[in-house]
Protein backbone atom coordinates (compact mmCIF):
# COMPACT_ATOMS: atom_id res chain seq x y z
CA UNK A 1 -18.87 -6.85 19.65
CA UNK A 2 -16.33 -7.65 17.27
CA UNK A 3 -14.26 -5.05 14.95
CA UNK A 4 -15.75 -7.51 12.18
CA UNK A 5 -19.39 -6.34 13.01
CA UNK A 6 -18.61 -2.61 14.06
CA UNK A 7 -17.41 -2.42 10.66
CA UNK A 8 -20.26 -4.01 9.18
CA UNK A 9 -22.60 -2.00 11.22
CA UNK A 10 -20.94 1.69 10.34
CA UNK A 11 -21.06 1.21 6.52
CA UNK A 12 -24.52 0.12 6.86
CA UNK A 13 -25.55 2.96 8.83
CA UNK A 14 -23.32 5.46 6.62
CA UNK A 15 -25.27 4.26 3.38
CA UNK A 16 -28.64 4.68 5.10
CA UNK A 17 -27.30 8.54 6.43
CA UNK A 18 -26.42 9.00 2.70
CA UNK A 19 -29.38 8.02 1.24
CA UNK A 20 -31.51 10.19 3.88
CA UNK A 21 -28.73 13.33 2.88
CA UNK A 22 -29.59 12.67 -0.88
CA UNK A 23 -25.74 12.43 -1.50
CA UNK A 24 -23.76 11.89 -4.92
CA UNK A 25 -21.64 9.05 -5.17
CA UNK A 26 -18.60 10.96 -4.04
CA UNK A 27 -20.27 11.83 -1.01
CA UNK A 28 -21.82 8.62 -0.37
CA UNK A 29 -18.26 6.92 -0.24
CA UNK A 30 -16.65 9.98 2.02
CA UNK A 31 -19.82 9.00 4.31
CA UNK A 32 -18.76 5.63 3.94
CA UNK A 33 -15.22 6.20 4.85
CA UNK A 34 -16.46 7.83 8.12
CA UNK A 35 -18.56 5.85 9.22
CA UNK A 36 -15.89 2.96 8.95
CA UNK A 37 -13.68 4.82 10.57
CA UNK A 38 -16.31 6.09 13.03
CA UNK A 39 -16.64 2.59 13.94
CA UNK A 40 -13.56 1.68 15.31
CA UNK A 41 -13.40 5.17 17.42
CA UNK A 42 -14.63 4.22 20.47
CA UNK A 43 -12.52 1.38 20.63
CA UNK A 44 -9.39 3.62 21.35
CA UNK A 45 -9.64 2.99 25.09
CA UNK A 46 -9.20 -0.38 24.68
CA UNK A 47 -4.84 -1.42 23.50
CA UNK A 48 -5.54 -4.48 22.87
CA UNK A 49 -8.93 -3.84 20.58
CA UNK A 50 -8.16 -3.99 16.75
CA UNK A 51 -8.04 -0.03 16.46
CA UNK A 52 -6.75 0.34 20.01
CA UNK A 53 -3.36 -1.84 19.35
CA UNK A 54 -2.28 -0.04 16.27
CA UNK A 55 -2.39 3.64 18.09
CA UNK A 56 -0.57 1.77 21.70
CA UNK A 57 1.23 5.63 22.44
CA UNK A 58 -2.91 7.55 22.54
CA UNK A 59 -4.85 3.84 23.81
CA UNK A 60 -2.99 3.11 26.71
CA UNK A 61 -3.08 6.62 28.41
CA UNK A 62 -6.71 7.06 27.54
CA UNK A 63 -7.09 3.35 29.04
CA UNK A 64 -5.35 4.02 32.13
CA UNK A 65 -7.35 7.07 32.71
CA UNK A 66 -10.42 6.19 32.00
CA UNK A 67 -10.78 2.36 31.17
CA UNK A 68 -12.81 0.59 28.32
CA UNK A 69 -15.57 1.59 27.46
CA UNK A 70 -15.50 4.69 29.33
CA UNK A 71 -15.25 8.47 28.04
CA UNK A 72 -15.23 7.08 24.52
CA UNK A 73 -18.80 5.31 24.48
CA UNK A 74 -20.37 8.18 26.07
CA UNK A 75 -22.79 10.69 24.18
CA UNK A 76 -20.14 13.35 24.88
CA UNK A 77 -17.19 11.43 22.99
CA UNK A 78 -19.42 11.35 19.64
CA UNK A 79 -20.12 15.24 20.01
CA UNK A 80 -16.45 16.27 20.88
CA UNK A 81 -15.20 13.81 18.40
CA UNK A 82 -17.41 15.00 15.52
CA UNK A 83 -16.40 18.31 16.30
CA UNK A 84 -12.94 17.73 16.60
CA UNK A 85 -13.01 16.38 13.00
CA UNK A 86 -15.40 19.55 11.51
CA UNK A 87 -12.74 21.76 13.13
CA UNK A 88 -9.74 19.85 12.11
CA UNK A 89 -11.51 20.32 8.31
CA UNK A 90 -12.51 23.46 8.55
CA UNK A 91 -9.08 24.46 9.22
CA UNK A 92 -7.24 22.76 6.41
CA UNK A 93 -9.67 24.45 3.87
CA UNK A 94 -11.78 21.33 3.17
CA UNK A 95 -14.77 22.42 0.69
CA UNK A 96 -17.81 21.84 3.02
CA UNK A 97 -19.69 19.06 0.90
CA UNK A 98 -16.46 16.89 1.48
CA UNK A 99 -15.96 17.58 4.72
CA UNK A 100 -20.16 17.58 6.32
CA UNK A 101 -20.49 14.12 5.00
CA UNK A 102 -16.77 12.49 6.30
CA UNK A 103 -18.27 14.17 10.15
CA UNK A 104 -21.51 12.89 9.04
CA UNK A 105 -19.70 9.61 8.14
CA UNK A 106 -18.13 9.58 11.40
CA UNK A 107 -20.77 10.34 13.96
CA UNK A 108 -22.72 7.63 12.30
CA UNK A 109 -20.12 5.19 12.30
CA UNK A 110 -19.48 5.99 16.31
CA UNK A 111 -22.56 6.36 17.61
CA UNK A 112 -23.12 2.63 15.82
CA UNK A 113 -20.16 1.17 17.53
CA UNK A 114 -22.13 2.35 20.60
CA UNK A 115 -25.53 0.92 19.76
CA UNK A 116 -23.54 -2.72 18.97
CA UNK A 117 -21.61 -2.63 22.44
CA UNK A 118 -25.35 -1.48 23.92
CA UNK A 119 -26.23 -4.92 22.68
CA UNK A 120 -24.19 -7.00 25.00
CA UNK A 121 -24.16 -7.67 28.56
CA UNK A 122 -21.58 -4.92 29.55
CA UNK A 123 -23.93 -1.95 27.88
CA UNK A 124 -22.67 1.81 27.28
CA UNK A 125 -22.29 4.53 29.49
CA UNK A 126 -24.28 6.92 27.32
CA UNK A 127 -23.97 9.42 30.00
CA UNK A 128 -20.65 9.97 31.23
CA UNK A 129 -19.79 10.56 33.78
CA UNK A 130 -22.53 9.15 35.18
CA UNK A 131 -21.92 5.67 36.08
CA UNK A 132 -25.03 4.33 34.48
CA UNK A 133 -24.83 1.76 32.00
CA UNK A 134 -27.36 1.69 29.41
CA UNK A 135 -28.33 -2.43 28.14
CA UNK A 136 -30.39 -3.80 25.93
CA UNK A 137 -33.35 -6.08 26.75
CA UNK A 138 -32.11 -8.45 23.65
CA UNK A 139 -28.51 -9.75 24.54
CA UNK A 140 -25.95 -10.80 21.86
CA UNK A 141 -22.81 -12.01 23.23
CA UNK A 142 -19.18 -11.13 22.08
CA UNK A 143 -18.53 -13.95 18.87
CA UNK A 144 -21.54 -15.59 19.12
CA UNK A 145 -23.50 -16.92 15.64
CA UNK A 146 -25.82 -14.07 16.26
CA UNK A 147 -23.33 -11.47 16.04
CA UNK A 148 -21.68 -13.28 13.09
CA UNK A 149 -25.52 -14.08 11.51
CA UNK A 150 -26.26 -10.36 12.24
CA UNK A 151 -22.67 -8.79 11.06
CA UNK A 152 -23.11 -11.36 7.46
CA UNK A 153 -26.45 -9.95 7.03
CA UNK A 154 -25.30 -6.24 7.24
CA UNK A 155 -22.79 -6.47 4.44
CA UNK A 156 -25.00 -8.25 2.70
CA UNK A 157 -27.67 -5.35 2.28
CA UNK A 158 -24.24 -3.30 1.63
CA UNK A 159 -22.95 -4.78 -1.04
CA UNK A 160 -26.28 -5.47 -2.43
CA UNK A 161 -26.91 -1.42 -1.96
CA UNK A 162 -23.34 -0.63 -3.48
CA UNK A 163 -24.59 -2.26 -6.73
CA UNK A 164 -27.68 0.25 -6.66
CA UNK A 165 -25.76 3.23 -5.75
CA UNK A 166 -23.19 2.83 -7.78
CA UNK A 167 -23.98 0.94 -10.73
CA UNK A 168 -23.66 2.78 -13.90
């Protein structure tokens, strides 16, 4: 999938998280923030990937090692990354209804990015390291006007949900 439709697909997901966590509006956008950013995680493996070629010194080791979508579209990347962010919080005094909903934000946001790359031919290793690939039965290829039909309709309910949310 493209960055254009992870993006799409992790603020979607974020605002449905922060609905279900009854979150104020402050919380709604640090959810929102995290799940963007979420998004583009797993993509780190990957240097020349929109998030992966503006981070070249951490993508290309982690590439090298362990190859695109590897490690970081597994099941354990979205724990030890969510994690790694709580601690990384937790540690630099963060009050606790900031920092739950930026991890909530950005396990959301991640484990998105995996169900959109589940969606195309190459699937996810949701098991690693276990070399099994999970696929979907419905196939959307990389660019097609699915993806871009699919990625226009998720902003869509965004923005139109932004308006509710946050409307005075």
């Amino acid at each position: 999938m493209l960055a254009f439709t992870h993006v799409a697909a992790g603020c979607a997901s974020s605002l449905l998280v922060a609905e279900y966590m009854h979150a104020t509006p402050v919380q709604t956008i640090l959810i929102m923030a995290g799940g963007i950013i979420g998004s583009h995680l797993p993509d780190i493996d990957h240097p020349k990937s929109a998030f992966g070629s503006r981070i070249l010194p951490l993508s290309i080791p982690i590439s090298t090692v362990f190859g695109h979508r590897g490690i970081t579209h597994s099941l354990l990347a979205v724990a030890g990354m969510s994690w790694l962010i709580w601690w990384s919080l937790y540690h630099l005094h963060w009050h606790q209804g900031y920092a739950v909903p930026v991890v909530a934000g950005v396990a959301t946001g991640y484990l998105s990015h995996l169900a959109g790359d589940w969606l195309t031919n190459s699937g996810v290793p949701l098991l690693w390291p276990s070399k099994r690939r999970f696929v979907s039965p419905l196939k959307l290829c990389t660019g097609d006007l699915r993806e871009y039909l699919l990625a226009f309709a998720m902003y869509g309910w965004v923005i139109f949900e932004c308006t509710r949310v946050f409307a005075p």
